[in-house]
Protein backbone atom coordinates (compact mmCIF):
# COMPACT_ATOMS: atom_id res chain seq x y z
CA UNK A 1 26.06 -5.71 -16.19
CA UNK A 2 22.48 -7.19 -16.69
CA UNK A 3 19.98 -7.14 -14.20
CA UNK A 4 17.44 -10.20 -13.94
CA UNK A 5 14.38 -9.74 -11.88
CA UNK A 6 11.96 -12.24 -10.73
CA UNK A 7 8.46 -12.00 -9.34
CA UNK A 8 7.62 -14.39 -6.68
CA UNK A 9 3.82 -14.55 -5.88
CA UNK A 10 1.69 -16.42 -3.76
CA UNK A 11 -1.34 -18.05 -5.42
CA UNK A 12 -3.39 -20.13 -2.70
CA UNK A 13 -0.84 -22.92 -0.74
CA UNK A 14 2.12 -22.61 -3.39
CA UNK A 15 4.37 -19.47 -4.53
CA UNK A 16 5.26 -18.94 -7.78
CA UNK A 17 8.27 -17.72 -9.06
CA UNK A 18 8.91 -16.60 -12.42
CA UNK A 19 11.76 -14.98 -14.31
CA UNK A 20 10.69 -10.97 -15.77
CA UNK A 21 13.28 -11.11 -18.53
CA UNK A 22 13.61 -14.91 -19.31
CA UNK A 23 10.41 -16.02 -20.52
CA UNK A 24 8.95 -19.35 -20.29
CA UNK A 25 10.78 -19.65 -16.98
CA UNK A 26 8.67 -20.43 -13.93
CA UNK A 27 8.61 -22.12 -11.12
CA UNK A 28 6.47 -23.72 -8.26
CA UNK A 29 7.10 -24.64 -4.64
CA UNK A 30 5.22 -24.44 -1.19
CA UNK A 31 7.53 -21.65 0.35
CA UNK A 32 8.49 -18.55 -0.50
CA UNK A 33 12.56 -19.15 0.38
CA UNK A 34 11.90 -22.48 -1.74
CA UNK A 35 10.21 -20.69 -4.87
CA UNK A 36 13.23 -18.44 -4.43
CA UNK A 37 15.85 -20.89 -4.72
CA UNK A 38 14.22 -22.79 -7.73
CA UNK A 39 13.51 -19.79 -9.43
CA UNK A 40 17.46 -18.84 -9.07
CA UNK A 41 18.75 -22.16 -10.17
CA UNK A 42 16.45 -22.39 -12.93
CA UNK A 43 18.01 -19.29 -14.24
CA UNK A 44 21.42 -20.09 -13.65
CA UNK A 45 20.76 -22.85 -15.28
CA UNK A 46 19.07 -21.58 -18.07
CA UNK A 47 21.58 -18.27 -18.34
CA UNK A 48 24.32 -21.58 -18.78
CA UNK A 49 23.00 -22.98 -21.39
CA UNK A 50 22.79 -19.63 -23.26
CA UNK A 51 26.32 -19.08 -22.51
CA UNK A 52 27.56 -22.47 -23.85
CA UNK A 53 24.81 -21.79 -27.11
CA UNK A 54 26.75 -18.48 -27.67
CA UNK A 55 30.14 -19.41 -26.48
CA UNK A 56 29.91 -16.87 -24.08
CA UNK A 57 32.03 -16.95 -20.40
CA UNK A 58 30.97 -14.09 -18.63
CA UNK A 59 30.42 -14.80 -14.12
CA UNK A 60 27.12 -15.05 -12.58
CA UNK A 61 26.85 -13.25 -9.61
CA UNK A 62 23.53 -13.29 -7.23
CA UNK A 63 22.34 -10.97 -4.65
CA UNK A 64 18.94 -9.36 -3.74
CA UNK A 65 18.07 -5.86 -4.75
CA UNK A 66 14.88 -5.01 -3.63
CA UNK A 67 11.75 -7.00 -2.31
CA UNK A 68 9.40 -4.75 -3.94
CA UNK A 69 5.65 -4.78 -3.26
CA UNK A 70 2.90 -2.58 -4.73
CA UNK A 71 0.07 -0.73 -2.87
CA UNK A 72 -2.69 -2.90 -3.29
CA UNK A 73 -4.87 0.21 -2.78
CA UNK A 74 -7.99 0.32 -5.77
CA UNK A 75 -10.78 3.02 -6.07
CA UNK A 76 -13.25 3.30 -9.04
CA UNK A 77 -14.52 7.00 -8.86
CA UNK A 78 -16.66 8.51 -11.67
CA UNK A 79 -13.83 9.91 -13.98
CA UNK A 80 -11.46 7.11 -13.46
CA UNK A 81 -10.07 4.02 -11.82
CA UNK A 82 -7.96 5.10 -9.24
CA UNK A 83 -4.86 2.44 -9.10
CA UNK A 84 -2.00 3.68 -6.51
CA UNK A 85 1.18 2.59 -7.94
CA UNK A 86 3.05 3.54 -4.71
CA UNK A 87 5.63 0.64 -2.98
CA UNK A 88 3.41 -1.10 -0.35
CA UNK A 89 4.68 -0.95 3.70
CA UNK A 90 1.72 -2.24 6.00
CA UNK A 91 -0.53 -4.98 5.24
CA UNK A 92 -0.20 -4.48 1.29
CA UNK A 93 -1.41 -0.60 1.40
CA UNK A 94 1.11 2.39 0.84
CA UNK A 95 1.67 4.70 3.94
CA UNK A 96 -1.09 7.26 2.34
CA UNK A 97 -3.71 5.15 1.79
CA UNK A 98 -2.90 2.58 5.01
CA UNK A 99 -3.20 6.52 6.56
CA UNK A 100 -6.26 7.17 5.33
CA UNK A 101 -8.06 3.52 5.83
CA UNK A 102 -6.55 2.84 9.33
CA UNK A 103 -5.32 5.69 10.74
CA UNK A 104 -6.49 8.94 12.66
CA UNK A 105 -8.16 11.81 10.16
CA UNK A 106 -5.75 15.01 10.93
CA UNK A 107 -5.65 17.88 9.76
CA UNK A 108 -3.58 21.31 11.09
CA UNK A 109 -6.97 22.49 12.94
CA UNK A 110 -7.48 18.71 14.61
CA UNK A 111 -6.76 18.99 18.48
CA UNK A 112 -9.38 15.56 18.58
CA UNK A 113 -9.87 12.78 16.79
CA UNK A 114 -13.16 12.97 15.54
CA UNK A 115 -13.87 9.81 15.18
CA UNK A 116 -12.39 7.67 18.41
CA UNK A 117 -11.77 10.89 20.49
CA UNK A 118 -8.19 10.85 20.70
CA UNK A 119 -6.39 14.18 21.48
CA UNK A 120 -2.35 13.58 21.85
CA UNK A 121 -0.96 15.00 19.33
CA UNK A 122 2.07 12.57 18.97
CA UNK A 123 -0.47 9.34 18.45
CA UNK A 124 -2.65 11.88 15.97
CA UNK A 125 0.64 12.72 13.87
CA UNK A 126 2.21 9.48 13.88
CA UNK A 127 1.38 7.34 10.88
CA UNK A 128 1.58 3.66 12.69
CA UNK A 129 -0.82 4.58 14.71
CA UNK A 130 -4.49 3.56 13.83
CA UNK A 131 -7.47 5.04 14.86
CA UNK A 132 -9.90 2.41 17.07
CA UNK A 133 -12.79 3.72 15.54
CA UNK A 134 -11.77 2.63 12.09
CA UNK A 135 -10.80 -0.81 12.81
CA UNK A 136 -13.83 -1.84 15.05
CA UNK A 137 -16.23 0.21 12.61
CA UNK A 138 -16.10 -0.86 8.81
CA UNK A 139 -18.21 2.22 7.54
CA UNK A 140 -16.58 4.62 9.47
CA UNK A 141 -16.55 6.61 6.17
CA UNK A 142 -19.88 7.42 6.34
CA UNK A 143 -19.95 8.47 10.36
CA UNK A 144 -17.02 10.88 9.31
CA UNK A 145 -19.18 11.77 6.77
CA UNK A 146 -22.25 12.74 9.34
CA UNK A 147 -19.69 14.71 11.38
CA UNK A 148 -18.60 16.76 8.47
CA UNK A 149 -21.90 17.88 7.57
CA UNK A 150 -23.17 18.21 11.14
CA UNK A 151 -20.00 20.48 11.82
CA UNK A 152 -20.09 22.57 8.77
CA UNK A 153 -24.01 23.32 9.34
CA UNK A 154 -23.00 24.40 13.03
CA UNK A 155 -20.55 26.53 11.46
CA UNK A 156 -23.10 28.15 9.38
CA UNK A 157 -25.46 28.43 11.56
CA UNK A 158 -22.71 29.88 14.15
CA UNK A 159 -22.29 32.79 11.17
CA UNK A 160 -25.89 33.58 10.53
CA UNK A 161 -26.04 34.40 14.38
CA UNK A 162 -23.01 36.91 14.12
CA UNK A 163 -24.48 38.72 11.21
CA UNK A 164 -27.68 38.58 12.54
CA UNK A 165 -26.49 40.24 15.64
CA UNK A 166 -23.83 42.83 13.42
CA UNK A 167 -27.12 43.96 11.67
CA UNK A 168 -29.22 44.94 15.32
């Protein structure tokens, strides 16, 4: 048995479908169920006239594997660029990285959301569930960031005050 994928993508108004392992075979049309269809008929057609070329008779038979769609996901960091290659489930982003855009920072010592103040555990834990902060505030990155640092220094400065008090 041979396997024949094809990549339908949308590019502005139109789709475009095209065949992986037949090359030179592509097709355009203004839906995707449309760009599907053409794209299936031009191989049929195509795998037909290969047969007759090569006296071949073997059946065709059609059916949908997978609708496969990668994380879309891109960070350039100072070693490297950081592509996810992860299957993509909400709005083009793997479940990590919709996570960490979207959803609630949690971590085993969390009880709070830092960030929009929720505290029910369920909501915190569950991945479909985004954080309000993040979606009304793009740079919420960099008020996490403030938080971080003003909670580590309060730690610190929580420590000083025990050793300070161990040595009296």
């Amino acid at each position: 048995m041979i396997i024949l994928t094809i990549s339908i993508e949308k590019d502005g108004d139109t789709y475009t479908g095209r065949s992986i392992n037949l090359p030179g075979l592509s097709v355009t049309a203004k839906t995707f169920d449309q760009a599907q269809t053409a794209i299936l008929d031009a191989m049929d057609k195509r795998i037909g006239e290969l047969n007759e070329m090569h006296h071949i008779s073997k059946p065709i038979s059609r059916r949908l594997v997978e609708e496969s769609i990668g994380c879309v996901f891109k960070s350039i960091n100072w070693r490297k660029d950081d592509n996810c290659s992860n299957s993509a489930t909400k709005d083009g982003l793997c479940l990590l990285h919709w996570k960490k855009l979207y959803g609630h920072p949690y971590g085993t010592t969390l009880k709070t959301c830092p960030l929009c103040g929720e505290n029910d555990q369920d909501i915190l834990r569950n991945y479909a569930s985004p954080c309000s902060f993040k979606i009304e505030n793009p740079d919420w990155e960099n008020r996490f960031e403030e938080l971080k640092v003003k909670k580590h220094s309060q730690l610190a400065k929580e420590r000083r005050e025990v050793r300070l008090k161990k040595t009296r």
